[in-house]
Protein backbone atom coordinates (compact mmCIF):
# COMPACT_ATOMS: atom_id res chain seq x y z
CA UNK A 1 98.65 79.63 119.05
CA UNK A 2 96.54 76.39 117.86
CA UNK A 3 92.59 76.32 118.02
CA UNK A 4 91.29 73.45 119.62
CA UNK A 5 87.09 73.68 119.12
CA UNK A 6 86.27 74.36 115.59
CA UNK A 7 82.79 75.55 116.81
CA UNK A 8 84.47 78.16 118.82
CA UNK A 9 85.00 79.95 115.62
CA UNK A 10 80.90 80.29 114.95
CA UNK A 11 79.84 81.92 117.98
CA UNK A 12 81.86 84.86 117.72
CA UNK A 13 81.76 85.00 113.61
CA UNK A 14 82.28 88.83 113.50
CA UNK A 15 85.06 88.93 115.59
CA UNK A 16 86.68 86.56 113.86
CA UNK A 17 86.44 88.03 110.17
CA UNK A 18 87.83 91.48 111.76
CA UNK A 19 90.48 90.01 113.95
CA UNK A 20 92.14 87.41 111.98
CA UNK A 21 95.62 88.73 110.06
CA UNK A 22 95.48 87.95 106.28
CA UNK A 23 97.97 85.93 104.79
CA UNK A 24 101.31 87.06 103.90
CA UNK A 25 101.48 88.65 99.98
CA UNK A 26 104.35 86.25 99.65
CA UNK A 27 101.98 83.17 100.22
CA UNK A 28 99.43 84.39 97.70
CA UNK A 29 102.13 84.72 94.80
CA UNK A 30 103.14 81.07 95.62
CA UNK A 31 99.44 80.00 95.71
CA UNK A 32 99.17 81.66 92.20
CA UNK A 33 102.70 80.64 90.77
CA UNK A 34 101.21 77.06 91.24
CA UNK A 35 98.83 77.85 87.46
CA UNK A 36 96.02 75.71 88.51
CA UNK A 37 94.45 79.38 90.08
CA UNK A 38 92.69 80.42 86.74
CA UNK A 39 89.63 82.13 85.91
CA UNK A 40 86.22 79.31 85.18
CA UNK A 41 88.09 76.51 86.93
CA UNK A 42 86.45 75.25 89.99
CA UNK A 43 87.97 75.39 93.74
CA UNK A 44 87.04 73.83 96.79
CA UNK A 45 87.28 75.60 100.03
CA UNK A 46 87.63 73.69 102.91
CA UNK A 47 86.89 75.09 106.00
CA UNK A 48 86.61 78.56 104.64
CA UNK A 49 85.58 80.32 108.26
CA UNK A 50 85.44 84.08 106.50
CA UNK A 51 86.28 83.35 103.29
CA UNK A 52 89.99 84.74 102.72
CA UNK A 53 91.07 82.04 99.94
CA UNK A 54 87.10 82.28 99.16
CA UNK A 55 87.63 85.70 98.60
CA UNK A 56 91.13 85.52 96.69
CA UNK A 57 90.02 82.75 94.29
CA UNK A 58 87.13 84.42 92.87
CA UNK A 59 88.74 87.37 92.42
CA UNK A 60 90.79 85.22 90.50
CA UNK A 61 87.87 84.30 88.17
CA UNK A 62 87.63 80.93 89.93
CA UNK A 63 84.26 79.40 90.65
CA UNK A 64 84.53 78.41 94.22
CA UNK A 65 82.41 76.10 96.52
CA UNK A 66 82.97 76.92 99.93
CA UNK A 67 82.54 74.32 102.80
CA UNK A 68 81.90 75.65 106.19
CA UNK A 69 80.70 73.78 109.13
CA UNK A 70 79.56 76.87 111.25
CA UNK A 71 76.10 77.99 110.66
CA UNK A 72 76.85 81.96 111.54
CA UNK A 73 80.07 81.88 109.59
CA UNK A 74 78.28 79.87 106.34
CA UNK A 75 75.57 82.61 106.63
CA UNK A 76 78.50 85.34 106.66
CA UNK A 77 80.41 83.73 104.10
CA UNK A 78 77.32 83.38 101.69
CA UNK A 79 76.44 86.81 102.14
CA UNK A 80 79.78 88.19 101.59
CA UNK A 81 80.52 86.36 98.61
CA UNK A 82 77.45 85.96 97.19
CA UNK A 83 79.22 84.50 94.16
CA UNK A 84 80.91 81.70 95.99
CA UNK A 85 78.31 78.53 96.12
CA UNK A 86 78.38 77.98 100.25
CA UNK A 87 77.48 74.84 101.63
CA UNK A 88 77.22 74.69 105.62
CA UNK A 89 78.68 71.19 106.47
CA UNK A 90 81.79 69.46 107.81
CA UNK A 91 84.50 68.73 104.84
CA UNK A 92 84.32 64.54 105.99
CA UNK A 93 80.47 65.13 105.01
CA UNK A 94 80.47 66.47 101.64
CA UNK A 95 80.24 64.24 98.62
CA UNK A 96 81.41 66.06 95.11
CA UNK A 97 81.61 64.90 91.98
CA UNK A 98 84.47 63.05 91.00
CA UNK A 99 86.78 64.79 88.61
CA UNK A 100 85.27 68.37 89.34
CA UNK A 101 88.15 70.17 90.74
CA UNK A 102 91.11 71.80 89.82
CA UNK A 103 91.99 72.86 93.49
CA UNK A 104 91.47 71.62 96.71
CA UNK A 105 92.18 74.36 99.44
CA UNK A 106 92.65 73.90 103.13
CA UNK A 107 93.59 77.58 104.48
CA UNK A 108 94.24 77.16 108.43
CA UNK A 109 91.20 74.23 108.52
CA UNK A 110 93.01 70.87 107.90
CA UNK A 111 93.86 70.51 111.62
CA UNK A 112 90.27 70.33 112.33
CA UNK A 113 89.44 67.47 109.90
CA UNK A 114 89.65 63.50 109.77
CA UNK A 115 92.33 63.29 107.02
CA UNK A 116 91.55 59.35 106.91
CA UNK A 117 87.67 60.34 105.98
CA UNK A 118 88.42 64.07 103.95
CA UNK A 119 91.65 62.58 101.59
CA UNK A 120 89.93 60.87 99.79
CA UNK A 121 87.14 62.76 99.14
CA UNK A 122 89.41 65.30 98.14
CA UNK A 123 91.23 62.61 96.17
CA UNK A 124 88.02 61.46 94.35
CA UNK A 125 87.20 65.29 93.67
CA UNK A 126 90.48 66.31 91.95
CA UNK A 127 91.30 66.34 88.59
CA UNK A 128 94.05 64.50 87.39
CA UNK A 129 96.23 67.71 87.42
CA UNK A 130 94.30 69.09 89.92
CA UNK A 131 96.28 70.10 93.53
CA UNK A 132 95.30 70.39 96.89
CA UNK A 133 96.74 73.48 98.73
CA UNK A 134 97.40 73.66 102.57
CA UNK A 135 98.54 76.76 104.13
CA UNK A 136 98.23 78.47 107.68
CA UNK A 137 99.09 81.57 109.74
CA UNK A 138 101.42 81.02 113.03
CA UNK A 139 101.66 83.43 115.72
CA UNK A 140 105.06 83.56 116.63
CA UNK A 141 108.85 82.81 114.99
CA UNK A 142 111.09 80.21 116.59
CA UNK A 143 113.95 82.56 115.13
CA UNK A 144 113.44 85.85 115.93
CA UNK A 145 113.87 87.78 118.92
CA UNK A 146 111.99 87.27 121.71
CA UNK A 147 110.18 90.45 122.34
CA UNK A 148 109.16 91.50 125.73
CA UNK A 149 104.97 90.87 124.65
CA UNK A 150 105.88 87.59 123.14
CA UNK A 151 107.91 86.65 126.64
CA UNK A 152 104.93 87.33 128.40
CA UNK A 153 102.57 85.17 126.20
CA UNK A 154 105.10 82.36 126.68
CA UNK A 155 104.38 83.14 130.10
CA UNK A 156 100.53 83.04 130.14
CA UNK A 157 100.83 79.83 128.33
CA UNK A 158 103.08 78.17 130.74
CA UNK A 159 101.09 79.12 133.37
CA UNK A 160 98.36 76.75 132.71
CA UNK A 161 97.35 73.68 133.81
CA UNK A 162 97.87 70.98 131.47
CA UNK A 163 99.22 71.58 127.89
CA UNK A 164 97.63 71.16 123.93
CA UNK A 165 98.30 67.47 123.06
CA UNK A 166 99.94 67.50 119.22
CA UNK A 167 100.85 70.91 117.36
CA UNK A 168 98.88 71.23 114.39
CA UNK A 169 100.98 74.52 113.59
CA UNK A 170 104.31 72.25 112.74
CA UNK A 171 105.04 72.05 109.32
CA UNK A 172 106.28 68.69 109.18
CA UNK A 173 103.51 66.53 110.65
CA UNK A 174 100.93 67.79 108.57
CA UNK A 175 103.36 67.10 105.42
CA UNK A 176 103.36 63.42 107.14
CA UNK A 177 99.71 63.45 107.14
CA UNK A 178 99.01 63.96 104.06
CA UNK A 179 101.10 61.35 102.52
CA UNK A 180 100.46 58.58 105.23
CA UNK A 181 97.81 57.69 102.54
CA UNK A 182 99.24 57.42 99.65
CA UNK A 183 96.76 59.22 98.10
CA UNK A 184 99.13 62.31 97.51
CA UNK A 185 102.69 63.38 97.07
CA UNK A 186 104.23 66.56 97.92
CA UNK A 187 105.18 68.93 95.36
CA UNK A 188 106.54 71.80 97.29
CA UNK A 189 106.72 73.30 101.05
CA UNK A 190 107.26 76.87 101.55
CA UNK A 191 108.01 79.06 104.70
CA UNK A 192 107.23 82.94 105.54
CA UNK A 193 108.58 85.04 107.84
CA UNK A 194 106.59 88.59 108.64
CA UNK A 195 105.77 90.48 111.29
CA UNK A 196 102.08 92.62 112.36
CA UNK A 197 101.84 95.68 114.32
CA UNK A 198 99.34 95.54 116.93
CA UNK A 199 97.08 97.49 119.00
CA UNK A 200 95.85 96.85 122.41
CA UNK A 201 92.44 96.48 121.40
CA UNK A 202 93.55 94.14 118.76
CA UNK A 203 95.37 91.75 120.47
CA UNK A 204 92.41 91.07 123.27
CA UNK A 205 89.91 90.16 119.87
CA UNK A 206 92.59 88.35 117.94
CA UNK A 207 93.45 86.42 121.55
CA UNK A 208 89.96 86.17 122.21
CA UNK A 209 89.49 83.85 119.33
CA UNK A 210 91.97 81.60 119.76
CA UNK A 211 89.94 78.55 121.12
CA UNK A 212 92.44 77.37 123.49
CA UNK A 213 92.55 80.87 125.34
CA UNK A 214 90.40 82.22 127.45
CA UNK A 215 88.88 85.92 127.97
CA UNK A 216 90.14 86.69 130.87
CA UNK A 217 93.88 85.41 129.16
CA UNK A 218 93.49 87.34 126.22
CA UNK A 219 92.55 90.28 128.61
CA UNK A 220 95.75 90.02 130.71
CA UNK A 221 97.90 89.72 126.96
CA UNK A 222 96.48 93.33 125.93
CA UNK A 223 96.92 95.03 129.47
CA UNK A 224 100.99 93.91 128.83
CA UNK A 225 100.74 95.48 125.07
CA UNK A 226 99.30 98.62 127.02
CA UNK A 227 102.24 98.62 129.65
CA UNK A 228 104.76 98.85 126.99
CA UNK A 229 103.10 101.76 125.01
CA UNK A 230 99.47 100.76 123.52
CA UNK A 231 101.48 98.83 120.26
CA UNK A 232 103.67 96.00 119.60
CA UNK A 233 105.15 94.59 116.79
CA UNK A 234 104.50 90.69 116.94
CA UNK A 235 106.49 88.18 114.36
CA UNK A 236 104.52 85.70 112.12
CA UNK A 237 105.28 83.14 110.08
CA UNK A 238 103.18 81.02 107.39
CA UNK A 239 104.08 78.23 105.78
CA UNK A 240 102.17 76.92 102.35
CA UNK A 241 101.75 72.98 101.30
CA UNK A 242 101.44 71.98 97.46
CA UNK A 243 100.35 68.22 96.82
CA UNK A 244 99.17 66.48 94.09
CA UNK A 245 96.63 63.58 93.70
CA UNK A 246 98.58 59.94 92.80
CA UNK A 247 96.84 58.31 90.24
């Protein structure tokens, strides 16, 4: 499912640190396997929401700046990484330093941003080896089996109104984004393929912050993951973006 109001995120900040699936172990060791992760360099987290890469990079050693544009989620960010230097404020808004990053990180955020303002602040920031990482979480797999919970979220979806404009989960258009540019080139693309068991109780939170659902929506999707037994097994995938600053 795609998130439509970034705000959406800040008013239920709890709920979405707790419901939110992590990203795949596979994604990570890619992330890593790209050696610009290393302990005293400096990353930039855009969008950070709870702070998963936050989190991730400074366990790596790295020194991390963290750009958030809620005010609840800055505040729970700051607090739970009190090493991470937080600044509350839209990615098009910030101004760093140029030449003061080794990594650029947009974890399930860049859909939300004005790539024609934020690349080439990024741009500016970077290194000249430096990278700038895109990666997100999809609910759902075009190739596996449709199970009976994920039928009837097709259904709740198709029973609306009027449909998303764009899909900021595809793959492919944000790759074309981030080139239109010319500010970067694509390095690498990967794809991940998992699956999440779920409880009843966590499917109405994790629904119930997805912007573009409502409560009573996410409400109906858990009473179907009750019908068929109180747990479900629902298929993810992830896919992970390296690009590299022309010069």
């Amino acid at each position: 499912m795609a998130d439509l109001e970034p705000m959406h995120f800040d008013g239920m900040a709890g709920d979405y640190t707790a419901a939110r699936p992590p990203y795949p172990a596979d994604l990570w060791r890619d992330v890593f396997a790209t050696g610009v992760v290393a302990p005293g360099r400096r990353a930039l987290d855009l969008g950070a929401g709870s702070g998963q890469a936050t989190g991730e990079l400074l366990a790596r050693g790295m020194n991390v700046v963290a750009v958030e544009p809620g005010p609840h989620l800055a505040d729970a960010l700051a607090k739970r990484y009190p090493r991470a230097t937080v600044i509350q404020s839209r990615a098009e808004d910030i101004l760093p330093d140029a030449g003061s990053f080794e990594l650029a990180v947009a974890a399930t955020s860049i859909h939300w941003m004005d790539l024609d303002v934020v690349l080439p602040i990024v741009h500016r920031a970077l290194t000249t080896s430096g990278r700038l990482l895109v990666w997100r979480n999809v609910f759902g797999d075009a190739a596996a089996d449709v199970t009976p919970s994920r039928r009837e979220v097709e259904r709740i979806v198709q029973s609306r109104d009027a449909a998303r404009s764009g899909d900021p989960e595809d793959l492919g258009a944000t790759v074309r984004k981030l080139v239109h540019t010319g500010l970067f080139t694509i390095d690498e693309t990967h794809r991940y393929r998992w699956t999440i068991e779920m409880t009843t109780d966590q499917v109405r939170e994790l629904f119930g912050t997805f912007s573009d659902w409502t409560d009573d929506e996410a409400e109906e999707a858990s009473l179907v993951v009750a019908a068929l037994g109180g747990t479900v097994s629902e298929a993810y995938t992830s896919w992970l973006i390296t690009a590299s600053p022309a010069f």
